[in-house]
Every structure is written in structure tokens, then in C-alpha cells.
PDB file of N, CA and C in Angstrom:
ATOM      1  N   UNK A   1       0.849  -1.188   0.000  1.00  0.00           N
ATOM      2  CA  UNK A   1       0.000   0.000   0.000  1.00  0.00           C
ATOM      3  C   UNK A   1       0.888   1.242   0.000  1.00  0.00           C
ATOM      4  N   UNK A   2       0.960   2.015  -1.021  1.00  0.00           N
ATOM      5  CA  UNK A   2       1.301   3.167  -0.940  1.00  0.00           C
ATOM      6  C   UNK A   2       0.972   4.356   0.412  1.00  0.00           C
ATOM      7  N   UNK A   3       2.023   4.689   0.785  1.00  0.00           N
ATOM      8  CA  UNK A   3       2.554   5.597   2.314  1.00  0.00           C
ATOM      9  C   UNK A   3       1.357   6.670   2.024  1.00  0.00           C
ATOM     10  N   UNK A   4       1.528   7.788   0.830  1.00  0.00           N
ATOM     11  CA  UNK A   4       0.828   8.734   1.341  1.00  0.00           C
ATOM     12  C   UNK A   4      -0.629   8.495   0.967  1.00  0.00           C
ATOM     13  N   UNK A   5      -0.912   7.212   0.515  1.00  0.00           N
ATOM     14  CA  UNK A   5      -3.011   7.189   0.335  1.00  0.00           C
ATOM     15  C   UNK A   5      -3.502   6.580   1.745  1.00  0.00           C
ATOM     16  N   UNK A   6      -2.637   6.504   3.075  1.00  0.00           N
ATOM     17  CA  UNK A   6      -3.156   6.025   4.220  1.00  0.00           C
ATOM     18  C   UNK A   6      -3.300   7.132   5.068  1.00  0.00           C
ATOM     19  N   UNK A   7      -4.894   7.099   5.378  1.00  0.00           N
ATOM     20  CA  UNK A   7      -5.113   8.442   6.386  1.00  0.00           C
ATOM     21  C   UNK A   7      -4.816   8.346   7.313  1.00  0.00           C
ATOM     22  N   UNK A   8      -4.131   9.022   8.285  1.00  0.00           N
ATOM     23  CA  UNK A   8      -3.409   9.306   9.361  1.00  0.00           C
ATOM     24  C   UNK A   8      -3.838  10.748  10.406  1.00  0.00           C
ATOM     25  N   UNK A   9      -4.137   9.924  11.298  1.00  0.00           N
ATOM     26  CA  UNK A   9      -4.257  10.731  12.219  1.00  0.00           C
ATOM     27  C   UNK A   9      -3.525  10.475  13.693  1.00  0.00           C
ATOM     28  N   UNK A  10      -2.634  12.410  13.866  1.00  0.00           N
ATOM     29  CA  UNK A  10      -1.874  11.521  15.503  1.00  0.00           C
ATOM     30  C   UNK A  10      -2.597  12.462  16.741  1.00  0.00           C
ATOM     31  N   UNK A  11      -2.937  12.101  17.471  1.00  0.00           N
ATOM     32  CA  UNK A  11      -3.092  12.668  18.951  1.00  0.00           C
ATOM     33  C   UNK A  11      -1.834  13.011  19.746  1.00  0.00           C
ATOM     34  N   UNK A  12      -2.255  13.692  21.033  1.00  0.00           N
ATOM     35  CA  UNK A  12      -1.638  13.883  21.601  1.00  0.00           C
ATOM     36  C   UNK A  12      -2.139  12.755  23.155  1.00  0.00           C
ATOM     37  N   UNK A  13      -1.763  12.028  23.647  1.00  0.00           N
ATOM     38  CA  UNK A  13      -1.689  11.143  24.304  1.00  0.00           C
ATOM     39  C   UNK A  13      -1.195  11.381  25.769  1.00  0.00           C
ATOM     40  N   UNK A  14      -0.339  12.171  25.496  1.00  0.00           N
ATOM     41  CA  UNK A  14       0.413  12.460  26.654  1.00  0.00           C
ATOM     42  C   UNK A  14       0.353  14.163  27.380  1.00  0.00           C
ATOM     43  N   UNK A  15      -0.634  14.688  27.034  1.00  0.00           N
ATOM     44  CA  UNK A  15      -1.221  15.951  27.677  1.00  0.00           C
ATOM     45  C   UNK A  15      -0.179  16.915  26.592  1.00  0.00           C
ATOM     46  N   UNK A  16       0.759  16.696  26.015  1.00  0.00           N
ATOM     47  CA  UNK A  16       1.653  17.649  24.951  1.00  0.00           C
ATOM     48  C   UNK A  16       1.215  18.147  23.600  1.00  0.00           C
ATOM     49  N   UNK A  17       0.445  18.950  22.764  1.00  0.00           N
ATOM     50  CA  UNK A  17      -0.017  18.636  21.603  1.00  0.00           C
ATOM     51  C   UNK A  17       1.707  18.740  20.921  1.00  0.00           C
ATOM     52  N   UNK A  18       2.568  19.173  21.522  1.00  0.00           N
ATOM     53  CA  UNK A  18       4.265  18.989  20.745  1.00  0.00           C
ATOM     54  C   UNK A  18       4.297  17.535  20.412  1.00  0.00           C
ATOM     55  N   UNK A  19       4.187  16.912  21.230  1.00  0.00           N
ATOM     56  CA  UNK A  19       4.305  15.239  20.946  1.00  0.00           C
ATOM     57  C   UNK A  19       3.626  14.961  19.526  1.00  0.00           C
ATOM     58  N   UNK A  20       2.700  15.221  19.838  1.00  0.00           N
ATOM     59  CA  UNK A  20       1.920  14.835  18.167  1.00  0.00           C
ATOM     60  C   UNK A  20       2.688  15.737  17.188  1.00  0.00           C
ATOM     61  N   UNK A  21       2.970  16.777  17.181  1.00  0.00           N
ATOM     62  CA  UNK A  21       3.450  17.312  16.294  1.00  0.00           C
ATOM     63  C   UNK A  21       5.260  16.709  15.667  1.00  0.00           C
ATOM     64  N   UNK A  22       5.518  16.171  16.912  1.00  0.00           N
ATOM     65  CA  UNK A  22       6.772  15.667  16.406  1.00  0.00           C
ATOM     66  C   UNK A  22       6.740  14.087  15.966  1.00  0.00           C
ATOM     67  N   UNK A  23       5.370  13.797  16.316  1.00  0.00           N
ATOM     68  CA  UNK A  23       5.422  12.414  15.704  1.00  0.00           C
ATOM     69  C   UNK A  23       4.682  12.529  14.174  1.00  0.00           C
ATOM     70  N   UNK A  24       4.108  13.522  13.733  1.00  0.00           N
ATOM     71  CA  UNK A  24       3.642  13.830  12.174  1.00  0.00           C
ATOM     72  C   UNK A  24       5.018  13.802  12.110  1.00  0.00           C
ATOM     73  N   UNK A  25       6.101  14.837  12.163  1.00  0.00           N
ATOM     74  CA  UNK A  25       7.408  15.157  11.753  1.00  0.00           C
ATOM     75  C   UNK A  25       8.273  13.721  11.014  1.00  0.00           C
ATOM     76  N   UNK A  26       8.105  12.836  12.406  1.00  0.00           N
ATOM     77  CA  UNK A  26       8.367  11.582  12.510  1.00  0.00           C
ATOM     78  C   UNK A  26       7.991  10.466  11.139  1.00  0.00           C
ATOM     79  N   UNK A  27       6.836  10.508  11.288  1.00  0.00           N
ATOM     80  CA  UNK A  27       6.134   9.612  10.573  1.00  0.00           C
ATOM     81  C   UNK A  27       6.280  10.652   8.740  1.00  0.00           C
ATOM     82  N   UNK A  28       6.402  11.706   8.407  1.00  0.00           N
ATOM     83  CA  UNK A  28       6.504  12.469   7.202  1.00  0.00           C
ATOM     84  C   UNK A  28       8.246  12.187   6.892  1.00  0.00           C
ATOM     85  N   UNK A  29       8.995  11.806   7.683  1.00  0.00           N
ATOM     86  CA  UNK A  29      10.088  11.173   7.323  1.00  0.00           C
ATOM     87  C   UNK A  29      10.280   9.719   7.166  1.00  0.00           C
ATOM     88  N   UNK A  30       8.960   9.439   7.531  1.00  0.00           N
ATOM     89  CA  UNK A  30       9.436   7.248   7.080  1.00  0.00           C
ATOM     90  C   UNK A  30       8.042   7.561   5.494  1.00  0.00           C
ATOM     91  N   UNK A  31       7.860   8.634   4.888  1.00  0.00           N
ATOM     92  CA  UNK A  31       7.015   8.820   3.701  1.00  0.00           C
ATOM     93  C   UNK A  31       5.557   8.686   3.893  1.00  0.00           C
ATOM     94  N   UNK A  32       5.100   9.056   5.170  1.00  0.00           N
ATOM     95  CA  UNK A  32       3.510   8.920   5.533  1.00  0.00           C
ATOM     96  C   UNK A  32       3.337  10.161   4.936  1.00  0.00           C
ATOM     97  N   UNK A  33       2.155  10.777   5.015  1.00  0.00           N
ATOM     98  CA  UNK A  33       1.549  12.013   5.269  1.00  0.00           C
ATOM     99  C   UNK A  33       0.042  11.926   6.036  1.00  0.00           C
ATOM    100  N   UNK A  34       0.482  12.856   7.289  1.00  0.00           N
ATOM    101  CA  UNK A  34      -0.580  12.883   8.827  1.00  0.00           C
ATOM    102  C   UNK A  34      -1.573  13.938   7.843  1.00  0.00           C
ATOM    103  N   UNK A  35      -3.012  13.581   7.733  1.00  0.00           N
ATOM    104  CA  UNK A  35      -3.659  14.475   7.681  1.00  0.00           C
ATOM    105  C   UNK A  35      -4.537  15.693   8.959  1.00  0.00           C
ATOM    106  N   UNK A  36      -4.539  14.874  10.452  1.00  0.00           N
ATOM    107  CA  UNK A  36      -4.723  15.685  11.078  1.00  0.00           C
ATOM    108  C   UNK A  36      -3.882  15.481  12.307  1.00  0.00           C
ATOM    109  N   UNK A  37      -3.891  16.603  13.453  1.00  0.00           N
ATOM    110  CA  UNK A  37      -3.187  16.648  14.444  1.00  0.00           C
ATOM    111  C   UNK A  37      -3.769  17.512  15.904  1.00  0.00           C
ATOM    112  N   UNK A  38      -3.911  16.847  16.828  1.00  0.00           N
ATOM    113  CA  UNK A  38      -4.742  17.057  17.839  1.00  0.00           C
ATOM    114  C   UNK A  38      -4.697  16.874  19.094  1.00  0.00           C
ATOM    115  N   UNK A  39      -5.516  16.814  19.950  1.00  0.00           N
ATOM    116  CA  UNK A  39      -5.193  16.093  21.923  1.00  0.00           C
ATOM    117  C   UNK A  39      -5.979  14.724  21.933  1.00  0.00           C
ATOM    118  N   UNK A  40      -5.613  13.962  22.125  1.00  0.00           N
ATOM    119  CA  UNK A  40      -6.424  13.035  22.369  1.00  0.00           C
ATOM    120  C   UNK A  40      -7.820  13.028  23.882  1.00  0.00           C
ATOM    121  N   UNK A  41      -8.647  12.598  23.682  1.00  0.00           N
ATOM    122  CA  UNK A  41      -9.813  12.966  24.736  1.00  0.00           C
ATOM    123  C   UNK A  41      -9.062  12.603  26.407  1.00  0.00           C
ATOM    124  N   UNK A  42      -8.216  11.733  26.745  1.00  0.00           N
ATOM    125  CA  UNK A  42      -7.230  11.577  27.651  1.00  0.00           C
ATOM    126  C   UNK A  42      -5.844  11.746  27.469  1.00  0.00           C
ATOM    127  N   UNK A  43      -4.817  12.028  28.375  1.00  0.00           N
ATOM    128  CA  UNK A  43      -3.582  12.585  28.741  1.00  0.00           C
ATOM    129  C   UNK A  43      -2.816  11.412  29.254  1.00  0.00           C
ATOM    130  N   UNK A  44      -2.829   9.825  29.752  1.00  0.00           N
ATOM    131  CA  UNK A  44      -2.627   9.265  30.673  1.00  0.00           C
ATOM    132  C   UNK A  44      -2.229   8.039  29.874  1.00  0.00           C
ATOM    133  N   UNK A  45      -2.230   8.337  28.387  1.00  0.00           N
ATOM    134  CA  UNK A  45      -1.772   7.020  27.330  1.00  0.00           C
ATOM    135  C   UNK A  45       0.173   6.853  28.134  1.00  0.00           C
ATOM    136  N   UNK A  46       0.524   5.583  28.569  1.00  0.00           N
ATOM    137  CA  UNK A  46       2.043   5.670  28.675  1.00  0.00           C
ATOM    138  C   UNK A  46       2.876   5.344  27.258  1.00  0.00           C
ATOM    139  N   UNK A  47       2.308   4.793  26.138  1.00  0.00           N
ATOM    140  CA  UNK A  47       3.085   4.255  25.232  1.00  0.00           C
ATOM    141  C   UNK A  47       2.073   4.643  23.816  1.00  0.00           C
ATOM    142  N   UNK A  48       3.295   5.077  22.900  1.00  0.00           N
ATOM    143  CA  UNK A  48       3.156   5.354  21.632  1.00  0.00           C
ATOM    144  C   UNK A  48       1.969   4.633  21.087  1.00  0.00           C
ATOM    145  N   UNK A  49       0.713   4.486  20.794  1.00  0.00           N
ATOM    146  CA  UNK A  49      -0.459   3.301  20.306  1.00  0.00           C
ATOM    147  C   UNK A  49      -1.245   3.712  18.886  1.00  0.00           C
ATOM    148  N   UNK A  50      -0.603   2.779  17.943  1.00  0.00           N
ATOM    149  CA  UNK A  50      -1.041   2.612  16.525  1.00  0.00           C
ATOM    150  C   UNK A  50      -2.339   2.070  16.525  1.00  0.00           C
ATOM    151  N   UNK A  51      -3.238   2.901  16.521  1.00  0.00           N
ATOM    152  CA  UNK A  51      -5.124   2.112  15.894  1.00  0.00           C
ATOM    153  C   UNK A  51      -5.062   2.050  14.866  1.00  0.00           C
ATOM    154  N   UNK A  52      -5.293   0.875  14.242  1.00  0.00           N
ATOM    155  CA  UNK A  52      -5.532   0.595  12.413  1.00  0.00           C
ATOM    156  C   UNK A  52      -7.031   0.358  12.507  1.00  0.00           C
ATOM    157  N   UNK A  53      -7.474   0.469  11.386  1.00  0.00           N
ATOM    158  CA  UNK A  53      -8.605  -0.218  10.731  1.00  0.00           C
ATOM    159  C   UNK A  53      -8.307  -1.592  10.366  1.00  0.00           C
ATOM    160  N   UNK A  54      -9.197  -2.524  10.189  1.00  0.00           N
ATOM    161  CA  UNK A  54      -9.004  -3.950  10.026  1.00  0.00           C
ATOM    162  C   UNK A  54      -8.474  -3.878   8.351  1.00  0.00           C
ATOM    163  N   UNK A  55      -8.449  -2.958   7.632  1.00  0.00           N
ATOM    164  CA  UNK A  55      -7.411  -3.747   6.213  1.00  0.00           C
ATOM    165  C   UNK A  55      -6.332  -2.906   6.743  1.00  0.00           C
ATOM    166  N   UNK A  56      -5.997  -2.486   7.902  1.00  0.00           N
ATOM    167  CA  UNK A  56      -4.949  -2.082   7.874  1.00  0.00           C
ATOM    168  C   UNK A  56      -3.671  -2.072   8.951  1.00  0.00           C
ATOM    169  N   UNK A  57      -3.861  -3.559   9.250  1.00  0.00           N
ATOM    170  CA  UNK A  57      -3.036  -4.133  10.024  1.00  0.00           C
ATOM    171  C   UNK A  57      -1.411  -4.370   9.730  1.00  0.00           C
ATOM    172  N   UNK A  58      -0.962  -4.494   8.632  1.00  0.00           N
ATOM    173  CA  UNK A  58       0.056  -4.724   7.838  1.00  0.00           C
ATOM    174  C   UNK A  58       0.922  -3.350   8.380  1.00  0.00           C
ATOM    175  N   UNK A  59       0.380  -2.346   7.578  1.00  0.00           N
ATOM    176  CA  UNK A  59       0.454  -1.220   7.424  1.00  0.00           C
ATOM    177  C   UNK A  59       0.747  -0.350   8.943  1.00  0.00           C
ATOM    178  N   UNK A  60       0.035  -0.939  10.312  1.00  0.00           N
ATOM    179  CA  UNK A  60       0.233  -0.310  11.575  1.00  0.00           C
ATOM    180  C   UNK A  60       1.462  -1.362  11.955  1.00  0.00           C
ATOM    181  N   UNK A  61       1.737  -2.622  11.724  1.00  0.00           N
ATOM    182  CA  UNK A  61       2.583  -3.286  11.977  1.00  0.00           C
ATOM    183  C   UNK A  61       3.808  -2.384  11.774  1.00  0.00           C
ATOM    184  N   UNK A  62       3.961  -1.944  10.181  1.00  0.00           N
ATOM    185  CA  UNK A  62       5.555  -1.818   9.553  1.00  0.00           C
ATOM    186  C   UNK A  62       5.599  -0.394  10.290  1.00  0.00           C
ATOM    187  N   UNK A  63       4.517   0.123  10.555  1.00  0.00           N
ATOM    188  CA  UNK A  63       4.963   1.389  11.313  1.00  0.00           C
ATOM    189  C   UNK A  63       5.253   1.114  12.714  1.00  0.00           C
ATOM    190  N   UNK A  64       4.937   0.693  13.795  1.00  0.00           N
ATOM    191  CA  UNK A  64       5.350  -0.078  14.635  1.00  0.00           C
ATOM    192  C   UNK A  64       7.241  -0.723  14.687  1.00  0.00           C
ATOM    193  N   UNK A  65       7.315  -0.963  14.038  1.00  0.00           N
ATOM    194  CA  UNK A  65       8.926  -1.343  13.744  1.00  0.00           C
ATOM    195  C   UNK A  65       9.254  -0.478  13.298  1.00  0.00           C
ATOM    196  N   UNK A  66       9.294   0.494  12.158  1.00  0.00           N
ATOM    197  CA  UNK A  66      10.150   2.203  12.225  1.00  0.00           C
ATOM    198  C   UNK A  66       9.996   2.593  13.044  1.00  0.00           C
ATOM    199  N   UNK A  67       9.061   2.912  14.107  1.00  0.00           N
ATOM    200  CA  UNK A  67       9.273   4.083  15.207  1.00  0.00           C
ATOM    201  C   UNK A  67      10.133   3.048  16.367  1.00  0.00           C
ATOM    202  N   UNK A  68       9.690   1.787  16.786  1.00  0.00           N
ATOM    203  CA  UNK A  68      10.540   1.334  17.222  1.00  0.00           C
ATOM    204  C   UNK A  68      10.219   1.632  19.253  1.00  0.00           C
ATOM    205  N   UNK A  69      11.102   1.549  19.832  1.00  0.00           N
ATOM    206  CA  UNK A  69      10.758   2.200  21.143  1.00  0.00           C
ATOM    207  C   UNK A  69       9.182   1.102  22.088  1.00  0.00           C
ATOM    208  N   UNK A  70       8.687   2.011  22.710  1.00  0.00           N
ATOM    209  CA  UNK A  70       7.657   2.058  23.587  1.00  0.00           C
ATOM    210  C   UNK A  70       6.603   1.744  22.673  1.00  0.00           C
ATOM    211  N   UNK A  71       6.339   1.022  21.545  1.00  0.00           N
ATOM    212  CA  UNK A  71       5.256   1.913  20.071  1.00  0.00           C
ATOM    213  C   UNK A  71       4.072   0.503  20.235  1.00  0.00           C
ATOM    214  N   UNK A  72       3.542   0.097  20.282  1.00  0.00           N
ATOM    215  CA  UNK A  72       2.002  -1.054  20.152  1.00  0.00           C
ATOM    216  C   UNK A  72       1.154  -0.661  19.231  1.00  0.00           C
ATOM    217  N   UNK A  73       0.699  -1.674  18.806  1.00  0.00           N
ATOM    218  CA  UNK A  73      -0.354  -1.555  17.948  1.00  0.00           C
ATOM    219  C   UNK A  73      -1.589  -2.435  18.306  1.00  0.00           C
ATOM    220  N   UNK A  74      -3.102  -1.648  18.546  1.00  0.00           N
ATOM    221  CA  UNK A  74      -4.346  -2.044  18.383  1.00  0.00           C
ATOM    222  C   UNK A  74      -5.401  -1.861  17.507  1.00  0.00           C
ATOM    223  N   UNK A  75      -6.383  -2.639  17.056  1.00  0.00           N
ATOM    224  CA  UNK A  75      -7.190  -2.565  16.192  1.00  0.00           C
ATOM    225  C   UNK A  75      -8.069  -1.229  16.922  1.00  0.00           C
ATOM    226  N   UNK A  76      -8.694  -0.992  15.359  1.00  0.00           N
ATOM    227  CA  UNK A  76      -9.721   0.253  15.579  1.00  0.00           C
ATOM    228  C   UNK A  76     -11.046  -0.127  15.873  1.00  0.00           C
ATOM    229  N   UNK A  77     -11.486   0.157  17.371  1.00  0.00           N
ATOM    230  CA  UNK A  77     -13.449  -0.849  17.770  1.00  0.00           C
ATOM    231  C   UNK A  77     -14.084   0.481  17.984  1.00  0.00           C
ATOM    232  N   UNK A  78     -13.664   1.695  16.823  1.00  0.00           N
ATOM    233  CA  UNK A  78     -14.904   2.522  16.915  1.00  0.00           C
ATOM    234  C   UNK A  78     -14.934   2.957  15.274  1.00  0.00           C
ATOM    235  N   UNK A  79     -15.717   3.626  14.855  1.00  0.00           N
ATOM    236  CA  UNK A  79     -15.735   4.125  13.614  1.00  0.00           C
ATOM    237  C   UNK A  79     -14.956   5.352  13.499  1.00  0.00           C
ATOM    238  N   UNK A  80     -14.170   5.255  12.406  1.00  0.00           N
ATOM    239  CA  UNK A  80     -13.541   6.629  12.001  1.00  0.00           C
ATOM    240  C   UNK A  80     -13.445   6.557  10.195  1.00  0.00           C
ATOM    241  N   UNK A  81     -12.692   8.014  10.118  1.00  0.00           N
ATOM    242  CA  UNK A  81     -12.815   8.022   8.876  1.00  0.00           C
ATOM    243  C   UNK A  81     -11.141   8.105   8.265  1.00  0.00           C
ATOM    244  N   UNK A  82     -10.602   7.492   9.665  1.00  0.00           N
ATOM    245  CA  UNK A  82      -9.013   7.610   8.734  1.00  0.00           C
ATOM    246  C   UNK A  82      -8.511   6.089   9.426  1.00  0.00           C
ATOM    247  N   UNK A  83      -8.003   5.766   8.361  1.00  0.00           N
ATOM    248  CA  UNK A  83      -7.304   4.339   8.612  1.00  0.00           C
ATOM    249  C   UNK A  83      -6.469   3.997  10.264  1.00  0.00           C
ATOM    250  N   UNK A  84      -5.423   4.942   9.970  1.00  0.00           N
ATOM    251  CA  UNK A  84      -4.445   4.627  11.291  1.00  0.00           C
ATOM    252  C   UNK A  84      -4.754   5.742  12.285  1.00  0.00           C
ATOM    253  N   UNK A  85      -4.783   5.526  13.660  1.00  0.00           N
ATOM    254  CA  UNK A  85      -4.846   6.451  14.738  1.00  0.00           C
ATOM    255  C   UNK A  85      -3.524   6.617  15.943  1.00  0.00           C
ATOM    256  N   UNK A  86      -2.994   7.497  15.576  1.00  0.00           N
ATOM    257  CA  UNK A  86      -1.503   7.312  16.636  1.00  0.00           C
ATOM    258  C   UNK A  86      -1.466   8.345  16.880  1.00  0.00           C
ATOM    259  N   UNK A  87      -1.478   7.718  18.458  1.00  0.00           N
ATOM    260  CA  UNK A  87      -1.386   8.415  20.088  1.00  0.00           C
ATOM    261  C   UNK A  87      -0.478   8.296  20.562  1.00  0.00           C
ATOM    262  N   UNK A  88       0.395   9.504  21.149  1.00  0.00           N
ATOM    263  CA  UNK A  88       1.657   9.579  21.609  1.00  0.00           C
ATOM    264  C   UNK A  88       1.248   9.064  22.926  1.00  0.00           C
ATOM    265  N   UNK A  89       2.447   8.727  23.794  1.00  0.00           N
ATOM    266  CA  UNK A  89       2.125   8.306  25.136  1.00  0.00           C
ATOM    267  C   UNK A  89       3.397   8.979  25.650  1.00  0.00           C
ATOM    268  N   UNK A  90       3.918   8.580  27.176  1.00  0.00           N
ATOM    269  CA  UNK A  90       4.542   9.021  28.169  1.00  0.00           C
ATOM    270  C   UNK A  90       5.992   8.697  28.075  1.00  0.00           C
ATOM    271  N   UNK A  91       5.791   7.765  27.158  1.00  0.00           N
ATOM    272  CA  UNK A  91       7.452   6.983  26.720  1.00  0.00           C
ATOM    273  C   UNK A  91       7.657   6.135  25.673  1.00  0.00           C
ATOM    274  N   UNK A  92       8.695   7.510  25.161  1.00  0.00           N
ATOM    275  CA  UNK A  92       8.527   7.414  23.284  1.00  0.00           C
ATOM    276  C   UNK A  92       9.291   5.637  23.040  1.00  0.00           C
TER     277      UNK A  92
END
């Protein structure tokens, strides 16, 4: 699957909206492109967490191994309208 047709969205996880902003930074250097950037509804995430959509497990995997670190990946059990959801946490 081509990097920039996967919608991307990162939170801020960890009460910082900087965090998210440096993980778009992040992720626009392994050839993503984040379409939005925000707080997540809680502050208290400890670890980096990739939400995919179910065709897009592959895809939260290989990102998961570039960032590397503190980083997990869970499926997406609500509706959205962008594939991947990544939430910074407390320890990159």
C-alpha cells in the first residue's frame, strides 16, 4: 500500500499537543503524510499506540517497527474516517 493514500491521524496522548506534532514530523520522514493533528480525549496514554482499521493491520505493523521504542499496535473498535490512529504516550 502506498505511504501517502493512508489516512493518518496523531493525537496527543500524553497531555503535549508537541508530541503529536513531532510524531507527524516523525512519521513524514518514514514517507507517511498525517492528515490531522490534535489532543487526544485523555492525557494518561504511557506508550506510543497505533489504531488501524481492520485492512490495515500490515500497514500499523511496519509502522510499529520504524518508530521502534515504547510503540504497540491495536485494532480500531470505533468508527472513524481515517485508517491509522496514533497516540503519543509518556514513553517514546
Amino acid at each position: 500500500m502506498k505511504t501517502k493514500a493512508v489516512k493518518i491521524k496523531v493525537l496527543a496522548g500524553d497531555g503535549n499537543i508537541a508530541s503529536a506534532r513531532g510524531m507527524a514530523k516523525r512519521l513524514a520522514t518514514l514517507g507517511y503524510r498525517v492528515k490531522r493533528i490534535d489532543r487526544a480525549e485523555r492525557s494518561d496514554f504511557a506508550l506510543n499506540t497505533v489504531y488501524h482499521a481492520a485492512d490495515h493491520a500490515a500497514t500499523a505493523e511496519e509502522i510499529v517497527k520504524k518508530l521502534g521504542g515504547s510503540t504497540i499496535t491495536m485494532p480500531l473498535t470505533w468508527q472513524s474516517i481515517f485508517d491509522l490512529i496514533i497516540v503519543t504516550g509518556r514513553k517514546p
